[in-house]
N, C-alpha and C. Protein backbone atom coordinates (compact mmCIF):
# COMPACT_ATOMS: atom_id res chain seq x y z
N UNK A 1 15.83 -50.00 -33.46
CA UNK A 1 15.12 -48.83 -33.93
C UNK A 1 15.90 -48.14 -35.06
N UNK A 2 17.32 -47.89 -34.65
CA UNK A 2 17.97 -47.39 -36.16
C UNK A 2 18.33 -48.19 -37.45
N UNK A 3 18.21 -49.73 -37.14
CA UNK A 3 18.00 -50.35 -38.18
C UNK A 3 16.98 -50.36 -39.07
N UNK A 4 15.44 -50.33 -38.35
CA UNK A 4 13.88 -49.73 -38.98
C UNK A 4 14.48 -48.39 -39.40
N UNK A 5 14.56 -47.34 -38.82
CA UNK A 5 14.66 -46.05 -39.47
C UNK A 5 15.36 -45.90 -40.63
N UNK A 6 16.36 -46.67 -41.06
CA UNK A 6 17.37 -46.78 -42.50
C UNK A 6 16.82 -47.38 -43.54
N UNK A 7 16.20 -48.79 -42.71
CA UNK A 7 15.79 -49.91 -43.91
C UNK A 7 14.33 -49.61 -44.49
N UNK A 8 13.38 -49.24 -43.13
CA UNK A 8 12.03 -49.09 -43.56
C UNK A 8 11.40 -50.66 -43.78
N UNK A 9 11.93 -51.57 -43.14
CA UNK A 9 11.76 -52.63 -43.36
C UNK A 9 11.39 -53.84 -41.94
N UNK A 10 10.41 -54.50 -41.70
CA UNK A 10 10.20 -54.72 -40.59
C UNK A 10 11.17 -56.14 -40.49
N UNK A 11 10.71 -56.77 -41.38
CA UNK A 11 11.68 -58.13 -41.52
C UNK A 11 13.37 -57.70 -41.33
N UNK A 12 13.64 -56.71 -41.94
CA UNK A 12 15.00 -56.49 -42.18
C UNK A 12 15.41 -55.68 -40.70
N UNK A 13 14.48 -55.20 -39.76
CA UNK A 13 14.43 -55.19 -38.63
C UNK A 13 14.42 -55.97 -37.69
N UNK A 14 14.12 -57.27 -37.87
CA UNK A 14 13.53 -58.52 -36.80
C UNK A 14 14.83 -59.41 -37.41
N UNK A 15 15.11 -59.41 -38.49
CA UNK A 15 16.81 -60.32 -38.78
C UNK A 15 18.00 -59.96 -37.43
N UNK A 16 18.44 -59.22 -37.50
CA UNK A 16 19.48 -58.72 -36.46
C UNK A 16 18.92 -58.54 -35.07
N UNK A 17 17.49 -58.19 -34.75
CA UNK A 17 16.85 -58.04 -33.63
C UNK A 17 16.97 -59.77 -33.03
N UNK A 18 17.08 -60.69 -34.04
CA UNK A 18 16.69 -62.25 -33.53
C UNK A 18 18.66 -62.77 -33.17
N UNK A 19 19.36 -62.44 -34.56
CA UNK A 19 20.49 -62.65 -34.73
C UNK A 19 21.28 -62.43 -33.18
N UNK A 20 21.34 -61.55 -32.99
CA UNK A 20 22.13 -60.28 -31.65
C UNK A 20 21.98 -61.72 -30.69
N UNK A 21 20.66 -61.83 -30.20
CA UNK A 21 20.40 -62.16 -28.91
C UNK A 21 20.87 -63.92 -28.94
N UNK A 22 20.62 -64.34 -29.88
CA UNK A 22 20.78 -65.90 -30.06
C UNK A 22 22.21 -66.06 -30.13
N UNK A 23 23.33 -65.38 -30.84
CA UNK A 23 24.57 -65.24 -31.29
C UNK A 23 25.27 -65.06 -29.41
N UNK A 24 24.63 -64.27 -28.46
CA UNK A 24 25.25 -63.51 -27.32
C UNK A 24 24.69 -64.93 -26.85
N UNK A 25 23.83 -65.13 -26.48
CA UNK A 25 23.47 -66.68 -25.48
C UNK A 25 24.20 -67.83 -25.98
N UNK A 26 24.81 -68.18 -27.53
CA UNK A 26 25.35 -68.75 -27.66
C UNK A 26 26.62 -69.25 -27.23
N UNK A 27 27.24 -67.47 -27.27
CA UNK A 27 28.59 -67.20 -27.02
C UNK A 27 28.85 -67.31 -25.35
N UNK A 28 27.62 -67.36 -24.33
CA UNK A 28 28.04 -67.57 -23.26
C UNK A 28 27.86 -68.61 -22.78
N UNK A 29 26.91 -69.41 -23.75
CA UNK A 29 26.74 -71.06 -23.58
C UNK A 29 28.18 -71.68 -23.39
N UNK A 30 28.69 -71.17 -24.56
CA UNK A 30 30.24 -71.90 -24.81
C UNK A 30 31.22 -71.49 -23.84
N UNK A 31 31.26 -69.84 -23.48
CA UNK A 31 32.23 -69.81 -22.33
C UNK A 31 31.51 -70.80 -21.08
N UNK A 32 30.44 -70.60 -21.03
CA UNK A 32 29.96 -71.40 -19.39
C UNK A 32 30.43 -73.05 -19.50
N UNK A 33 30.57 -73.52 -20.67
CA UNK A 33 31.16 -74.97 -20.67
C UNK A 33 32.22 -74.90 -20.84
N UNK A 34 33.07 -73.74 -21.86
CA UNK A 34 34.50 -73.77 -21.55
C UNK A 34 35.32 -73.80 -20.20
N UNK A 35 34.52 -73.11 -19.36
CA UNK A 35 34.77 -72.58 -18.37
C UNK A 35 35.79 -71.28 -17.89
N UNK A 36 35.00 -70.27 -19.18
CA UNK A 36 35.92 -69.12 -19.24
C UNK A 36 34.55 -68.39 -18.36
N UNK A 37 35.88 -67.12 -17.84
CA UNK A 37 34.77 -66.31 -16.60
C UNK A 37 34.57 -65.17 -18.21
N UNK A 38 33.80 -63.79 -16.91
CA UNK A 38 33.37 -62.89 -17.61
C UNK A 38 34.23 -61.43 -17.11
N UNK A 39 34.97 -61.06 -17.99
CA UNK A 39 36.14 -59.94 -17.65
C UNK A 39 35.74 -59.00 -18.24
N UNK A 40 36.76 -57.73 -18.44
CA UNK A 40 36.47 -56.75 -18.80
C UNK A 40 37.16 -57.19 -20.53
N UNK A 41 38.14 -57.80 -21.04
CA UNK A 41 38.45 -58.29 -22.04
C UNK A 41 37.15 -59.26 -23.03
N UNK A 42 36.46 -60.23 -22.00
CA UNK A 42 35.57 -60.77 -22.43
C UNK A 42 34.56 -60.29 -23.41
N UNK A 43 34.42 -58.81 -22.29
CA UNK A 43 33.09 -58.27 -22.20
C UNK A 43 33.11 -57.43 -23.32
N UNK A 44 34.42 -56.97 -23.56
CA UNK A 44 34.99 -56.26 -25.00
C UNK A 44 34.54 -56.73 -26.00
N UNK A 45 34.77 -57.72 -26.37
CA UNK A 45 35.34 -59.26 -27.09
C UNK A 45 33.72 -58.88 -27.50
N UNK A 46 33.07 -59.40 -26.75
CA UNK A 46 30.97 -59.56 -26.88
C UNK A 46 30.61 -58.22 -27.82
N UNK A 47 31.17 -57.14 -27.03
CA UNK A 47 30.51 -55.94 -27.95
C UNK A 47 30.98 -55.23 -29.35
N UNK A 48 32.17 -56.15 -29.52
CA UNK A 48 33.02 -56.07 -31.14
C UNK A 48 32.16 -56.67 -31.47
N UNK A 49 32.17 -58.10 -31.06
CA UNK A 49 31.37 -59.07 -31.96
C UNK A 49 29.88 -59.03 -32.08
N UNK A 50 29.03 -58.26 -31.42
CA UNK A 50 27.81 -58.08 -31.50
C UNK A 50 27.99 -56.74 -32.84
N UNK A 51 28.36 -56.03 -32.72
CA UNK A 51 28.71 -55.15 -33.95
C UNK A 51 29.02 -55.90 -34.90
N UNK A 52 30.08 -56.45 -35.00
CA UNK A 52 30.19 -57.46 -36.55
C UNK A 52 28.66 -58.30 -36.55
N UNK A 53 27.95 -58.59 -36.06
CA UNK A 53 26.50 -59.33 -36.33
C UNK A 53 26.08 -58.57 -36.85
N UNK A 54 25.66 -57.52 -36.55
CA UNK A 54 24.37 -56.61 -36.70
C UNK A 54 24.93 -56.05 -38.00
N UNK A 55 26.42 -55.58 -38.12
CA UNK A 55 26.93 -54.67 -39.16
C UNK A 55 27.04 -55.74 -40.58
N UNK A 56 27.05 -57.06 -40.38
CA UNK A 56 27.31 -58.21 -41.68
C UNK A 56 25.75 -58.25 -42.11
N UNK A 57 24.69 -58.10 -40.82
CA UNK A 57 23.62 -58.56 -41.40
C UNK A 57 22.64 -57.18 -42.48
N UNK A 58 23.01 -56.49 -41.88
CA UNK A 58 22.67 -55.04 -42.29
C UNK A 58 23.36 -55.33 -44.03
N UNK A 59 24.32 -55.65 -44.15
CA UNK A 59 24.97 -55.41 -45.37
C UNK A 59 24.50 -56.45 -46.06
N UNK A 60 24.77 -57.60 -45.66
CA UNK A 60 23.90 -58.74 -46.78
C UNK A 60 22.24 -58.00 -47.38
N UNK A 61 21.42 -57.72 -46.11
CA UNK A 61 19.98 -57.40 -46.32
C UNK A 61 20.08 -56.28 -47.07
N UNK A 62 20.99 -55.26 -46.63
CA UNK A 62 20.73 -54.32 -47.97
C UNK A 62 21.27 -54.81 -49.50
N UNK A 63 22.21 -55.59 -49.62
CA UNK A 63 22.28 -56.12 -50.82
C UNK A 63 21.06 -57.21 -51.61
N UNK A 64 20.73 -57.61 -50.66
CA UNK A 64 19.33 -58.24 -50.91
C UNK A 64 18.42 -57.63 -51.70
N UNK A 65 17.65 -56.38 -50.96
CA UNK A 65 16.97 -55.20 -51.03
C UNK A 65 17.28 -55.12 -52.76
N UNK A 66 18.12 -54.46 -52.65
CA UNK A 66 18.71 -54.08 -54.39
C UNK A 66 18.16 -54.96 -55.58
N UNK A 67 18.64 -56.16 -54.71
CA UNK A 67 18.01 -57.12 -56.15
C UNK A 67 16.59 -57.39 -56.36
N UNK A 68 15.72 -57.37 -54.62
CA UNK A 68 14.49 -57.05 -54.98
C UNK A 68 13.80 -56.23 -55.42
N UNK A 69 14.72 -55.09 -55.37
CA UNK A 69 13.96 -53.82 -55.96
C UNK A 69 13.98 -53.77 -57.36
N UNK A 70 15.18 -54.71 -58.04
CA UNK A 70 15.28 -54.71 -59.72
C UNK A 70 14.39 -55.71 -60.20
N UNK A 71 13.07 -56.28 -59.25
CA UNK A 71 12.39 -57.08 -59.61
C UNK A 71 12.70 -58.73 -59.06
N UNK A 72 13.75 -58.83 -58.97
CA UNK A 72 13.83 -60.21 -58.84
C UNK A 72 13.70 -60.83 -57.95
N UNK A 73 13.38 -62.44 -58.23
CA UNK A 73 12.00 -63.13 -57.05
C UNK A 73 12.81 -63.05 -55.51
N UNK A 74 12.01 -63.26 -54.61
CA UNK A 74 12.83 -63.47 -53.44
C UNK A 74 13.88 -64.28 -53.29
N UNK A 75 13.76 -65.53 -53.50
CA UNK A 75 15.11 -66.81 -53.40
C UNK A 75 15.97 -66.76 -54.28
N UNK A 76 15.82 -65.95 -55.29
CA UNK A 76 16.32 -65.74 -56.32
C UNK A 76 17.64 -64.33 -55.88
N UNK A 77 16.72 -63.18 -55.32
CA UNK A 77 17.41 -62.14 -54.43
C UNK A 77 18.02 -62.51 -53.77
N UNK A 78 18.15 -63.59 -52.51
CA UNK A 78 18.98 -63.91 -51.40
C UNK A 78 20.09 -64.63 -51.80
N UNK A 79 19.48 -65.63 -52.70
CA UNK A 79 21.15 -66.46 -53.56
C UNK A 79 21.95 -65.39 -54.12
N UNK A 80 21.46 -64.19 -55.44
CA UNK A 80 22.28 -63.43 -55.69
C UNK A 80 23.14 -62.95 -54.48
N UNK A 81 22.27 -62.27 -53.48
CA UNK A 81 23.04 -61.13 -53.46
C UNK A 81 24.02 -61.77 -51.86
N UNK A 82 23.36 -62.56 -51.77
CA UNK A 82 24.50 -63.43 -50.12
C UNK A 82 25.63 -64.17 -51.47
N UNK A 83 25.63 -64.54 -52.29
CA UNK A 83 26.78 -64.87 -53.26
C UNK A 83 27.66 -64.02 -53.25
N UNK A 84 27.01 -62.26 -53.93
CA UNK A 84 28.09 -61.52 -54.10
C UNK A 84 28.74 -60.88 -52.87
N UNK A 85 27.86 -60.63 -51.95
CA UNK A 85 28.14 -59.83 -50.81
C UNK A 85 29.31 -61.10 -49.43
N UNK A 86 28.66 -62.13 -49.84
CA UNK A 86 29.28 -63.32 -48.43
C UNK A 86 31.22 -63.38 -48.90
N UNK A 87 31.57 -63.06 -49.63
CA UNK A 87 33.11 -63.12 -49.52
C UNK A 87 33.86 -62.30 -49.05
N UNK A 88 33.14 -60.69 -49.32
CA UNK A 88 33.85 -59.29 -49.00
C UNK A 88 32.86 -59.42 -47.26
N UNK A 89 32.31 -59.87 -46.65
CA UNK A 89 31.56 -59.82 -45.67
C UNK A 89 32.60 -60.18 -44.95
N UNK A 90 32.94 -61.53 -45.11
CA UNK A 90 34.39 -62.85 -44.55
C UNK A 90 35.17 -62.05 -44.34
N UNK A 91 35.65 -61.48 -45.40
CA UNK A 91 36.93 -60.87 -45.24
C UNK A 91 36.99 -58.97 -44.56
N UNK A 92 36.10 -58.88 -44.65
CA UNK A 92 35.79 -57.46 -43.66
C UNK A 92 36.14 -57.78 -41.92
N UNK A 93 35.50 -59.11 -42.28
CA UNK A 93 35.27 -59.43 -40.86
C UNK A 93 36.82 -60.17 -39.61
N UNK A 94 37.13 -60.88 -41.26
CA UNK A 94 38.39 -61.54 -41.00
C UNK A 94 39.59 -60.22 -40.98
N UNK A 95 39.55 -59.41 -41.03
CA UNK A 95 40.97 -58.47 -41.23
C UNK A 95 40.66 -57.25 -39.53
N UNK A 96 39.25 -57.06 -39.20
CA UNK A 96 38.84 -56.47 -37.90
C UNK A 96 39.25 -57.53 -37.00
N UNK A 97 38.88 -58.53 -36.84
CA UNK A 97 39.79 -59.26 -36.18
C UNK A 97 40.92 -59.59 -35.94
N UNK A 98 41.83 -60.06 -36.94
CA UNK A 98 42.87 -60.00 -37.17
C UNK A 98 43.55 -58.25 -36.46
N UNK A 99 42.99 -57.51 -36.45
CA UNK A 99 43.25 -56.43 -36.03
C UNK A 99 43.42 -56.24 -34.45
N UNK A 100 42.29 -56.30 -34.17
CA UNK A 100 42.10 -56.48 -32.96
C UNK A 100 42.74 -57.79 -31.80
N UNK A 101 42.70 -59.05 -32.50
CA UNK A 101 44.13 -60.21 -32.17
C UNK A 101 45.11 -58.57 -32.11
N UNK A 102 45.75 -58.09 -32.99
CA UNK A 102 47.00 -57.62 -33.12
C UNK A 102 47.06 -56.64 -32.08
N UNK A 103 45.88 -55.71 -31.60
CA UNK A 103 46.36 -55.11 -30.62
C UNK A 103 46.38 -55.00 -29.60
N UNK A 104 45.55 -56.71 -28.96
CA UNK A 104 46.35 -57.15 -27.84
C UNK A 104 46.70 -57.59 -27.70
């Protein structure tokens, strides 16, 4: 709902609405074959990383947005702007982690 209320955008609503849930079933696919349990560390772990989903996808799509709004075609918008935006995304993402490794 506060993603619609910012973007005004239904698609740009249903991206992270699809992302979240597939990304979390994934992530417990893999512990259930790793054979890692579910802790209070785990459970941490899930709700950082469901934030980095929602918060990377939010930022690509609004960079998106921009270029569609200066006119330019759709596939044309998503190559730009996941080009400029996908390195500083990595590394946003890579240094919160790295963070969080560090403080436990």
């Amino acid at each position: 709902m506060v993603v619609f209320i910012f973007l005004r955008n239904v698609w740009a609503t249903i991206i992270p609405s699809v992302a979240v849930p597939l990304s979390l079933l994934g992530t417990f696919g893999a512990m259930y074959l790793l054979g890692y349990s579910i802790d209070n560390l785990s459970l941490m772990a899930l709700t950082i990383s469901t934030g980095f989903v929602v918060d990377d996808a939010i930022v690509v799509i609004e960079n998106i947005t921009r270029y569609l709004e200066r006119g330019v075609k759709p596939a044309q918008a998503a190559l730009q702007g996941a080009k400029q935006i996908g390195f500083t995304v990595l590394s946003m993402s890579t240094s919160l982690i790295a963070v969080f490794i560090r403080f436990f």
